[in-house]
PDB file of N, CA and C in Angstrom:
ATOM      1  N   UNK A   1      -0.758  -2.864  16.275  1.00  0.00           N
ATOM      2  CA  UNK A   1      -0.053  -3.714  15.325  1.00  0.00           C
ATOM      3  C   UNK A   1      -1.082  -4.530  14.531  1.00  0.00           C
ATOM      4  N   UNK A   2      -1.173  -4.586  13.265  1.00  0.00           N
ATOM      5  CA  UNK A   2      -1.823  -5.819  12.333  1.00  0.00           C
ATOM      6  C   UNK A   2      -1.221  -6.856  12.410  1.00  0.00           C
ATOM      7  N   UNK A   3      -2.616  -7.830  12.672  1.00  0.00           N
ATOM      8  CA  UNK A   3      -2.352  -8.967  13.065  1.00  0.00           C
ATOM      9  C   UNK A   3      -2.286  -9.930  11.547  1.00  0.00           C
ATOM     10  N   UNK A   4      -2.295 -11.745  11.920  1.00  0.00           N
ATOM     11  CA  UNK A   4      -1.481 -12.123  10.753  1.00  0.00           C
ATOM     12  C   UNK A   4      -3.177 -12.553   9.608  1.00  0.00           C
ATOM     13  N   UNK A   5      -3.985 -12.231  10.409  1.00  0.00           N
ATOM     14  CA  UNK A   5      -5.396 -12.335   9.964  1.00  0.00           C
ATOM     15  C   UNK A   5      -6.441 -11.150   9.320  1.00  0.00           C
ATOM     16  N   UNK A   6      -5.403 -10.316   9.890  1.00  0.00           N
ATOM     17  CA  UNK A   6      -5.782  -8.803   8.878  1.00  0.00           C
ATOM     18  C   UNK A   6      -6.600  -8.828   7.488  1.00  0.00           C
ATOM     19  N   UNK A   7      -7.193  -8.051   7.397  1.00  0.00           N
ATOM     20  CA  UNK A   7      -7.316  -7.886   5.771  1.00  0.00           C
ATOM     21  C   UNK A   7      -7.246  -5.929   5.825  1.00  0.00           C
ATOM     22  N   UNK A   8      -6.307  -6.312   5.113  1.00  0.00           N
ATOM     23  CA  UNK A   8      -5.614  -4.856   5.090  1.00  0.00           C
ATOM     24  C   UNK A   8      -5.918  -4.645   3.269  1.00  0.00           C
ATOM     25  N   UNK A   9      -6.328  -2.754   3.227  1.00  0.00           N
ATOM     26  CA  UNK A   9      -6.757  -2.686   1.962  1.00  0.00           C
ATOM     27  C   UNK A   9      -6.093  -0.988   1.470  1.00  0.00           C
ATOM     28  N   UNK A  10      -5.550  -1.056   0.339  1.00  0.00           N
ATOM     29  CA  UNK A  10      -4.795   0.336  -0.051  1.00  0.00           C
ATOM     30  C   UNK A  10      -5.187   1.020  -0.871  1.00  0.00           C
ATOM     31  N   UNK A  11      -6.254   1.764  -0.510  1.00  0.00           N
ATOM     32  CA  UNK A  11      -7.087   2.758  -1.435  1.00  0.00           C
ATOM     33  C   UNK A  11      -5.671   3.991  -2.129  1.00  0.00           C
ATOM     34  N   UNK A  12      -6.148   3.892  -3.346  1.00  0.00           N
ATOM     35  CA  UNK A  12      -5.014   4.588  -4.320  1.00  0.00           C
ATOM     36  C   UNK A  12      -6.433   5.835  -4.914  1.00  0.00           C
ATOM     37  N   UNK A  13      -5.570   7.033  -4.869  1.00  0.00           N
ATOM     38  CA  UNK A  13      -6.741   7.922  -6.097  1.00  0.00           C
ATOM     39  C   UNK A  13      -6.020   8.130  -7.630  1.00  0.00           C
ATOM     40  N   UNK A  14      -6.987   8.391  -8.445  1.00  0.00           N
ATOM     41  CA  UNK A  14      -6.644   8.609  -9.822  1.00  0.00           C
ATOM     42  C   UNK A  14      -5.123   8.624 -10.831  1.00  0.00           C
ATOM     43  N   UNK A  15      -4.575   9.126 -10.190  1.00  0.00           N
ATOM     44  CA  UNK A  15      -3.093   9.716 -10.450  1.00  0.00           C
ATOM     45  C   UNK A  15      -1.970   8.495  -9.829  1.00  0.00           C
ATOM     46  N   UNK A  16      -2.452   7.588  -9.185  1.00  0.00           N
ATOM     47  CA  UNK A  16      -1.956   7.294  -8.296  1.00  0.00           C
ATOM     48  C   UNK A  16      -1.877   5.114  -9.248  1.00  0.00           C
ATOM     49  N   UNK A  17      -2.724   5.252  -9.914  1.00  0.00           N
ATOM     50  CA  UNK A  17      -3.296   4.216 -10.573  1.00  0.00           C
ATOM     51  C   UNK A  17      -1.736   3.469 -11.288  1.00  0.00           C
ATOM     52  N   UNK A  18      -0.910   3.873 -12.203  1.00  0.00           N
ATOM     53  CA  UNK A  18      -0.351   3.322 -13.172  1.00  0.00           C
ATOM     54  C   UNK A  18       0.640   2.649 -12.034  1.00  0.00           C
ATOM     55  N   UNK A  19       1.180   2.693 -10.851  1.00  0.00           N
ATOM     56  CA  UNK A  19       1.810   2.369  -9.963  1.00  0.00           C
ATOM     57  C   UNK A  19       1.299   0.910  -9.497  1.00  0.00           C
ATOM     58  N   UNK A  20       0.140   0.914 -10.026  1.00  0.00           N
ATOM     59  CA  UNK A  20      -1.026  -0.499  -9.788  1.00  0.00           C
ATOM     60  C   UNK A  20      -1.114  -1.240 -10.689  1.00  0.00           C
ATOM     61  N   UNK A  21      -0.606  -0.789 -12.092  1.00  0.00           N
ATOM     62  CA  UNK A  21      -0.744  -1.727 -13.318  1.00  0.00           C
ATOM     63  C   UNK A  21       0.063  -2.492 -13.351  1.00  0.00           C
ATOM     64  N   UNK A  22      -0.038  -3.951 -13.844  1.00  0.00           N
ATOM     65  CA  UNK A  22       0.641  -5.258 -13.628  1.00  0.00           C
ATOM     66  C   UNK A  22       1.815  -4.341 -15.125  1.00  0.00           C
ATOM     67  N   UNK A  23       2.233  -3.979 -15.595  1.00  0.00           N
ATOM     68  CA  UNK A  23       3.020  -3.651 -16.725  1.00  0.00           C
ATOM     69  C   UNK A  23       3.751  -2.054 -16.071  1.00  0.00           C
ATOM     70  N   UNK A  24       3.612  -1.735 -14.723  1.00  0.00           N
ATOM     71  CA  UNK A  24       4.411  -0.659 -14.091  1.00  0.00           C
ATOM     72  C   UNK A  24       5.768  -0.699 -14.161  1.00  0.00           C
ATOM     73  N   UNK A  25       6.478   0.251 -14.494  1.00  0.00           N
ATOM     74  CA  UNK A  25       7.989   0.217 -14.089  1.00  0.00           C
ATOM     75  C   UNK A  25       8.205  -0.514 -12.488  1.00  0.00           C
ATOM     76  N   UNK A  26       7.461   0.530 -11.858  1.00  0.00           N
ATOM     77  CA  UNK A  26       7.873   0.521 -10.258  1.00  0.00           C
ATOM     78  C   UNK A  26       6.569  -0.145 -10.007  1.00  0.00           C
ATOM     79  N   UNK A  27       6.258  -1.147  -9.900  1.00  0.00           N
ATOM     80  CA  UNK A  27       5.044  -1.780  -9.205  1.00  0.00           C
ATOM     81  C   UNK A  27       5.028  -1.988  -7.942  1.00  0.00           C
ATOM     82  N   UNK A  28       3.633  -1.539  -7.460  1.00  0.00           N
ATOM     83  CA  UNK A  28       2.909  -1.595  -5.976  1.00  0.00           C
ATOM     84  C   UNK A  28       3.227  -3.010  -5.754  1.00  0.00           C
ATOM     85  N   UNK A  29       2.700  -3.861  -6.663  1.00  0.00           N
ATOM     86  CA  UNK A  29       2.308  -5.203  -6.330  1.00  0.00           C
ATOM     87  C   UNK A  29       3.926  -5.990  -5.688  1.00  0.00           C
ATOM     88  N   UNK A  30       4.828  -5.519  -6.828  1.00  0.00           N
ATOM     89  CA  UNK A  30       5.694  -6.226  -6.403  1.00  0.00           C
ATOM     90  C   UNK A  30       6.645  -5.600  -5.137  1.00  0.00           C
ATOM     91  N   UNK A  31       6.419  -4.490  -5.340  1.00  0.00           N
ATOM     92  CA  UNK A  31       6.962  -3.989  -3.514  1.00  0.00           C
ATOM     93  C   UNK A  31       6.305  -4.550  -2.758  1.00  0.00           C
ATOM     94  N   UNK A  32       5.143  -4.986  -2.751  1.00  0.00           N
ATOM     95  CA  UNK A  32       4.317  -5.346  -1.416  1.00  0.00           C
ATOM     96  C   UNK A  32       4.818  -6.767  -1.458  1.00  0.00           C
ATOM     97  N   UNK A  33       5.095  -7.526  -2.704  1.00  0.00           N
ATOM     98  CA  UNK A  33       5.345  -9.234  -2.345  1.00  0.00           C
ATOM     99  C   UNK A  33       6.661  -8.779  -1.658  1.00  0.00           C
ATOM    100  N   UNK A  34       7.771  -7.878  -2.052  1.00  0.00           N
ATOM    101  CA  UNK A  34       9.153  -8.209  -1.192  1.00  0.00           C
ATOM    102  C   UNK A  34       8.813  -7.886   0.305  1.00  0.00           C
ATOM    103  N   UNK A  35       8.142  -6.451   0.447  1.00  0.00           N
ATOM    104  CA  UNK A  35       7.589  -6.433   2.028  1.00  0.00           C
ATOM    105  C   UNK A  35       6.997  -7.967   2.860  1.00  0.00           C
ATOM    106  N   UNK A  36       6.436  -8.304   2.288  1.00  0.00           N
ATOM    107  CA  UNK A  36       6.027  -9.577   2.443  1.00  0.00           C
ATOM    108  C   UNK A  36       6.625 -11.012   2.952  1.00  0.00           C
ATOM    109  N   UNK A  37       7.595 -10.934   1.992  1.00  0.00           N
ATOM    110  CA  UNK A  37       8.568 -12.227   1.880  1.00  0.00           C
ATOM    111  C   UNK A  37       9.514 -11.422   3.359  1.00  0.00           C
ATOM    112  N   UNK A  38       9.971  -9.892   3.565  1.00  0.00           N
ATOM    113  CA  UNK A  38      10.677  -9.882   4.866  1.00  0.00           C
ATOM    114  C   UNK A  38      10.087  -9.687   5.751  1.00  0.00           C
ATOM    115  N   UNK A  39       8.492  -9.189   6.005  1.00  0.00           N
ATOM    116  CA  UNK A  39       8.179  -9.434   7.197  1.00  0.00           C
ATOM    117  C   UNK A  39       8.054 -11.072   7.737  1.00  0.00           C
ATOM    118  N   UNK A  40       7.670 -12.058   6.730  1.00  0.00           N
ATOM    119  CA  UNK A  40       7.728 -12.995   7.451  1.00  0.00           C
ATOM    120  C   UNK A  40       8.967 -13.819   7.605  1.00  0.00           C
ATOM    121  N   UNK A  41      10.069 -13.016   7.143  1.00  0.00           N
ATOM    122  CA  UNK A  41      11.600 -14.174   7.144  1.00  0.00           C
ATOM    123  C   UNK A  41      11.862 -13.057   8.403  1.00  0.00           C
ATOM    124  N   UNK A  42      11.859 -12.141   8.887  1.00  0.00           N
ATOM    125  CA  UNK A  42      12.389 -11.125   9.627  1.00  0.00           C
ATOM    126  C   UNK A  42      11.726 -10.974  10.796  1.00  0.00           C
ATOM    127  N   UNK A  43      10.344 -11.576  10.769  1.00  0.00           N
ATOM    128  CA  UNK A  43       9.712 -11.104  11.690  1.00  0.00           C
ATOM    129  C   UNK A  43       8.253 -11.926  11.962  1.00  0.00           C
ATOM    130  N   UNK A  44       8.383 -12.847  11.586  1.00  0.00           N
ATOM    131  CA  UNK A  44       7.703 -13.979  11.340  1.00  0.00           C
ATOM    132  C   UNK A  44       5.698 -13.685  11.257  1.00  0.00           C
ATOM    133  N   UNK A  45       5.769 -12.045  10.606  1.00  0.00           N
ATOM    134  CA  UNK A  45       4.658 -11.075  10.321  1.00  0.00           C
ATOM    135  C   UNK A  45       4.406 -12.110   8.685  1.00  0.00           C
ATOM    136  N   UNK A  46       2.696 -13.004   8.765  1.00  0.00           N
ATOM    137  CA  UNK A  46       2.140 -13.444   7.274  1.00  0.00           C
ATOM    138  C   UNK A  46       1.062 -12.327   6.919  1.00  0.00           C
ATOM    139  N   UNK A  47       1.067 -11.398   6.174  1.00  0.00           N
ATOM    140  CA  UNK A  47       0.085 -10.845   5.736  1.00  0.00           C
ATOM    141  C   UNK A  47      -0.403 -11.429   4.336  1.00  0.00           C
ATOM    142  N   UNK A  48      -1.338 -12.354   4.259  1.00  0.00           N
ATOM    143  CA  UNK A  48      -1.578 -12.689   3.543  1.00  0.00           C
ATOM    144  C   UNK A  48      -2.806 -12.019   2.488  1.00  0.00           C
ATOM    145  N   UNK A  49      -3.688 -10.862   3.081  1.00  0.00           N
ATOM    146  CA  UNK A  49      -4.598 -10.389   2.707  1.00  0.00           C
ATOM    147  C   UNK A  49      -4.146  -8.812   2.488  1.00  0.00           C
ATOM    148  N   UNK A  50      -3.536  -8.465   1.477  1.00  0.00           N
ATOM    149  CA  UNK A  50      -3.588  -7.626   0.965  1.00  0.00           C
ATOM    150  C   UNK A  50      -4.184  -6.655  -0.054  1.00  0.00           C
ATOM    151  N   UNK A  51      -5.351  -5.864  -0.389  1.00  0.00           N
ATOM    152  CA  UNK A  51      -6.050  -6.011  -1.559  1.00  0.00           C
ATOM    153  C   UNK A  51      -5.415  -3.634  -1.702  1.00  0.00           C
ATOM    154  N   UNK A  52      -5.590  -4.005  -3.390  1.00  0.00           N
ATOM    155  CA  UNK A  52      -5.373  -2.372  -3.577  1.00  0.00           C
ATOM    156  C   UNK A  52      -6.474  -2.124  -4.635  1.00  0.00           C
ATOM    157  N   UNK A  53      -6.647  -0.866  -4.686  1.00  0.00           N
ATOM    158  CA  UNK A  53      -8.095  -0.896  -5.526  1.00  0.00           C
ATOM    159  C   UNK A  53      -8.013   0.783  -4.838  1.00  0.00           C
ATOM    160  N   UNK A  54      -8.652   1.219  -6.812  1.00  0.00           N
ATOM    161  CA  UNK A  54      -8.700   2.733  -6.242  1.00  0.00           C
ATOM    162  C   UNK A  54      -9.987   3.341  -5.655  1.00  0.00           C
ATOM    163  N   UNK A  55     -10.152   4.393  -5.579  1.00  0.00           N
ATOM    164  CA  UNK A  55     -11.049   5.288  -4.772  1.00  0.00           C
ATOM    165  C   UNK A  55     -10.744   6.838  -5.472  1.00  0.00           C
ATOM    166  N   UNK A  56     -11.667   6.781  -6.053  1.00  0.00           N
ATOM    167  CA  UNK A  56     -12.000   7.832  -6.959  1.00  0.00           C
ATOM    168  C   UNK A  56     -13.309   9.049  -5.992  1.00  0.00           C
ATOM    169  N   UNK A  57     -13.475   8.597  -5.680  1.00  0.00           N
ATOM    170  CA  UNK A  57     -14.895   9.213  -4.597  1.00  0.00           C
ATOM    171  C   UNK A  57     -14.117  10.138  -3.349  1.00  0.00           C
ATOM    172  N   UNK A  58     -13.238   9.284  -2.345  1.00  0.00           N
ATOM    173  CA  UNK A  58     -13.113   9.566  -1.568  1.00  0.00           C
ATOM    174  C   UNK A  58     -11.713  10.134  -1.354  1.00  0.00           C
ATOM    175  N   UNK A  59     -10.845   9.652  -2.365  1.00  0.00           N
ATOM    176  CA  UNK A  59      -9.690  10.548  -2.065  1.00  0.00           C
ATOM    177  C   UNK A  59      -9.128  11.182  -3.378  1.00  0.00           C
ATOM    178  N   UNK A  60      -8.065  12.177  -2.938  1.00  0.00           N
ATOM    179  CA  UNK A  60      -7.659  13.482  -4.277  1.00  0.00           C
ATOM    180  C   UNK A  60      -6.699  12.031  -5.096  1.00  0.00           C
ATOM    181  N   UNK A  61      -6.241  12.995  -6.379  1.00  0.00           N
ATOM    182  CA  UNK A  61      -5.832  12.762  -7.296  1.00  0.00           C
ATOM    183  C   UNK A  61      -4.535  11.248  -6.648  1.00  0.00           C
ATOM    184  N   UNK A  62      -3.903  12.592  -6.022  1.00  0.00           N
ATOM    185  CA  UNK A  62      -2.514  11.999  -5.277  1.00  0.00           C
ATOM    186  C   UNK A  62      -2.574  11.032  -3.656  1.00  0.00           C
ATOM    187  N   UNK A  63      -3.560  11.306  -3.460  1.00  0.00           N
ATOM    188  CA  UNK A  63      -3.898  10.460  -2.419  1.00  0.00           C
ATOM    189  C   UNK A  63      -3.565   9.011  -2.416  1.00  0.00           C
ATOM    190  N   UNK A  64      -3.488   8.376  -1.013  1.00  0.00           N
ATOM    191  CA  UNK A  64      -4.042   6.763  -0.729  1.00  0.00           C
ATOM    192  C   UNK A  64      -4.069   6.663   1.273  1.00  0.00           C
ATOM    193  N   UNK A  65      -4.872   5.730   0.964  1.00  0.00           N
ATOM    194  CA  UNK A  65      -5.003   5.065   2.512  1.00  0.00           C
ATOM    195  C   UNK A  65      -4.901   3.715   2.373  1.00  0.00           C
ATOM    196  N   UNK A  66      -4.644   3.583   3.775  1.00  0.00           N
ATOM    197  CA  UNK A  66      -4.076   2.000   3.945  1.00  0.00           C
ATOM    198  C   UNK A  66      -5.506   1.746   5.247  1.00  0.00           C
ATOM    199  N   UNK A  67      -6.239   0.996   5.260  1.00  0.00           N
ATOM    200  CA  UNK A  67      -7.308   0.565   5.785  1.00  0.00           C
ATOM    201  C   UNK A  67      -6.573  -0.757   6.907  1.00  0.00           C
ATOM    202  N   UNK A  68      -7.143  -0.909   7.781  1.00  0.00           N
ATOM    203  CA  UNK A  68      -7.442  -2.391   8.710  1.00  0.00           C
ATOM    204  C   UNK A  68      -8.826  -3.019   8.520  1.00  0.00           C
ATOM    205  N   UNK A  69      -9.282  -3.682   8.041  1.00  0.00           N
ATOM    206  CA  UNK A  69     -10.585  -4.301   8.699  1.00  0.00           C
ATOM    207  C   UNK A  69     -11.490  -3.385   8.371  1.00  0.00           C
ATOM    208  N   UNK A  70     -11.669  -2.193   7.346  1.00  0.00           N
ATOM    209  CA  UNK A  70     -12.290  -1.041   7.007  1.00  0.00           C
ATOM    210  C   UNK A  70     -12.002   0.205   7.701  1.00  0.00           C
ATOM    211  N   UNK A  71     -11.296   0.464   8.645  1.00  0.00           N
ATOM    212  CA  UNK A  71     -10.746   1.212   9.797  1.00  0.00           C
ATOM    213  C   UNK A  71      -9.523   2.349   9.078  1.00  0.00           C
ATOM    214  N   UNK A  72      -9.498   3.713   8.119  1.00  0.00           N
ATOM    215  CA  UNK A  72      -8.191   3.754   7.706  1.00  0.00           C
ATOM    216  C   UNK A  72      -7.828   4.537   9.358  1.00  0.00           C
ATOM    217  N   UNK A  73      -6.280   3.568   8.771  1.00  0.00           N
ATOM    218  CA  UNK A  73      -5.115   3.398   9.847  1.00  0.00           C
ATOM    219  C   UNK A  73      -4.205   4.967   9.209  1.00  0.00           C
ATOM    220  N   UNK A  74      -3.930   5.589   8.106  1.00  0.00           N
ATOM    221  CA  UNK A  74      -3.169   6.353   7.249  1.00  0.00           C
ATOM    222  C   UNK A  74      -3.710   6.988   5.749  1.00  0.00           C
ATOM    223  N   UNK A  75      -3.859   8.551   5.999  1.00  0.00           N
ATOM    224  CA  UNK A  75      -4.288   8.959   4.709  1.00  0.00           C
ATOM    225  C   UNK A  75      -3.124   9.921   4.164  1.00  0.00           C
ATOM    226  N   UNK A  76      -2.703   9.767   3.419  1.00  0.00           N
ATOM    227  CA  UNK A  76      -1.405  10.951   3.179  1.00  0.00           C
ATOM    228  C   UNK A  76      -1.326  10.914   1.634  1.00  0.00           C
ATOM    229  N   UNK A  77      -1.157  12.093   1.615  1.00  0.00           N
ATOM    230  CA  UNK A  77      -0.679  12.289  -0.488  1.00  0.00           C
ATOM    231  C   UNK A  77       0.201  12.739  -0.419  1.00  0.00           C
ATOM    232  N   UNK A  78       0.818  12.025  -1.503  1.00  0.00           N
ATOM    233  CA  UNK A  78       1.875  12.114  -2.788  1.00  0.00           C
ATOM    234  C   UNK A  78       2.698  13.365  -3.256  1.00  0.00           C
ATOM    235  N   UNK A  79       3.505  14.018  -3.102  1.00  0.00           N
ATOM    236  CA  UNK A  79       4.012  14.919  -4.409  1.00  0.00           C
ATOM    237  C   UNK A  79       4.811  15.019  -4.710  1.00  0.00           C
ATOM    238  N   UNK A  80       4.781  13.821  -5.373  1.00  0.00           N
ATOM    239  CA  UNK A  80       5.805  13.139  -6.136  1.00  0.00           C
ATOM    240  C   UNK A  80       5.432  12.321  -7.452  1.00  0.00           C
ATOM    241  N   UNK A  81       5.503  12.799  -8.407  1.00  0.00           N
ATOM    242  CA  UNK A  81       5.151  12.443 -10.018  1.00  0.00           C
ATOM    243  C   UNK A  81       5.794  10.838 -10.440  1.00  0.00           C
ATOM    244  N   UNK A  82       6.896  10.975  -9.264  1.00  0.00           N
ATOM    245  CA  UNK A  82       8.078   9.996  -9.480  1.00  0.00           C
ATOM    246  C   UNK A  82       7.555   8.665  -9.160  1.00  0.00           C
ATOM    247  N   UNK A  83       7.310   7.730  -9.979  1.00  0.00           N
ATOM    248  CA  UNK A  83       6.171   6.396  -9.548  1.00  0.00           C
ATOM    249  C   UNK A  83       7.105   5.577  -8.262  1.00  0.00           C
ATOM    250  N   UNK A  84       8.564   5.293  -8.932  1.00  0.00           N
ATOM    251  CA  UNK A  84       9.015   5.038  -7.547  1.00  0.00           C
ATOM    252  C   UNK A  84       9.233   5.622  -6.539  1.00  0.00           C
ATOM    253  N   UNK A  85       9.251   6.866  -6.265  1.00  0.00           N
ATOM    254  CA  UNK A  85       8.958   7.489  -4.700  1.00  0.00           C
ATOM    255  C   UNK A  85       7.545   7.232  -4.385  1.00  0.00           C
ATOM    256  N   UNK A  86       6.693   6.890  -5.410  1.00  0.00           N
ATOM    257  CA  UNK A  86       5.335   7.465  -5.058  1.00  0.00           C
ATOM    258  C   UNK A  86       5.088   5.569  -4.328  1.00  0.00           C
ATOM    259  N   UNK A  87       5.707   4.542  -4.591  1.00  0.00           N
ATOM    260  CA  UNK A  87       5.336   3.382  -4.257  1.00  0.00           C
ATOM    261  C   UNK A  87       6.473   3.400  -3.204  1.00  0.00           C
ATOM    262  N   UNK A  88       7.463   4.019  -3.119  1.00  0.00           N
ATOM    263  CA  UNK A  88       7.832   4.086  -1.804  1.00  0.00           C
ATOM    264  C   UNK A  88       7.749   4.263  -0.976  1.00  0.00           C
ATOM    265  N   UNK A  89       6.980   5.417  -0.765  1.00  0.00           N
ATOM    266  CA  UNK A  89       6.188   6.154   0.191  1.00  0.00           C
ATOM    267  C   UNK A  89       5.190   5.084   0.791  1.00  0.00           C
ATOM    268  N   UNK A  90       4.403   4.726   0.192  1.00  0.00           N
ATOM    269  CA  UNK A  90       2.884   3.772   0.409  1.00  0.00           C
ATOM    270  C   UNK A  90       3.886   2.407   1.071  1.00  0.00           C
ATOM    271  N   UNK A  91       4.799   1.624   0.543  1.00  0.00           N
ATOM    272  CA  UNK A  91       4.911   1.054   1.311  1.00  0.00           C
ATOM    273  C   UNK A  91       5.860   0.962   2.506  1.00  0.00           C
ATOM    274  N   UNK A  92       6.549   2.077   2.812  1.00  0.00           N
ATOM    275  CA  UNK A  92       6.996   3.038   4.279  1.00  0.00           C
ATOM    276  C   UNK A  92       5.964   3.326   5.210  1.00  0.00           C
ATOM    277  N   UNK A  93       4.486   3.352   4.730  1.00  0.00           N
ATOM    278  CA  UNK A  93       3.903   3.348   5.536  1.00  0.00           C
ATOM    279  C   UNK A  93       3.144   2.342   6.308  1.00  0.00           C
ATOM    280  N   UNK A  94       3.044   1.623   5.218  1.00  0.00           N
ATOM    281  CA  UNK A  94       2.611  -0.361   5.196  1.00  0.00           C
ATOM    282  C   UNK A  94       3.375  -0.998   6.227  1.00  0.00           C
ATOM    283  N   UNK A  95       4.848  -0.753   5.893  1.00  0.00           N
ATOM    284  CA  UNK A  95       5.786  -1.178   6.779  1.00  0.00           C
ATOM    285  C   UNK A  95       5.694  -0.792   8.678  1.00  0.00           C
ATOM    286  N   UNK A  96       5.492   0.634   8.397  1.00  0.00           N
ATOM    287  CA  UNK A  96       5.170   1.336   9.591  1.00  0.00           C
ATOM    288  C   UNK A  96       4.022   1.079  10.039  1.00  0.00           C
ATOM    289  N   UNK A  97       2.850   0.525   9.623  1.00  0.00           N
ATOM    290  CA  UNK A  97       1.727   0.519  10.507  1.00  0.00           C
ATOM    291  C   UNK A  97       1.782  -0.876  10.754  1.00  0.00           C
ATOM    292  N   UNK A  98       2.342  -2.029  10.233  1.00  0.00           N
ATOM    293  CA  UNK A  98       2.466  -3.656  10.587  1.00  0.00           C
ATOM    294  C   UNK A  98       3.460  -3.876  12.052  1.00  0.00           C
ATOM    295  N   UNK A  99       4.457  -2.575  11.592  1.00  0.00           N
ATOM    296  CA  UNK A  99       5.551  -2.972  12.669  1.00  0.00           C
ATOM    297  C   UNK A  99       5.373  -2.025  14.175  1.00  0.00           C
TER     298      UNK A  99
END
């Protein structure tokens, strides 16, 4: 389980980017604040250190990982074009590796 001191980090690849832009339909950012606001009303889980940032080097187009402490916890890609499945997915797994 991630603890409330974590620094947890969500490597995104190429394709994977516009899901990250503050002007997204379906934004990463703001799925992760609602994840956020219910792990700690639900479950009294503060992740306060969240950082996303891509990775062009290390993972494909459709790719992302979700890191602990530099540790990835989850590497899985995408195929799904669909920005909101594609930020759904990422944070189903966010959800799943906190809880």
């Amino acid at each position: 389980m991630i603890e409330n001191d974590s620094h947890i980090t969500i490597d995104i690849g190429k394709d994977l980017i516009p899901i990250a832009l503050d002007d997204a339909k379906c934004s990463l950012f703001s799925s992760i604040k609602e994840l956020r606001e219910t792990l700690l009303k639900d479950y009294g889980i503060d992740l306060k250190k969240i950082r996303v940032k891509d990775n062009l080097n290390d993972l494909s187009p459709n790719e992302f990982q979700i890191l602990n402490d530099d540790k990835v916890l989850i590497r899985k890609q995408i195929n799904s074009e669909n920005q909101q499945l594609q930020v759904d997915q990422i944070i189903t797994q966010l959800k799943a590796i906190v809880l």
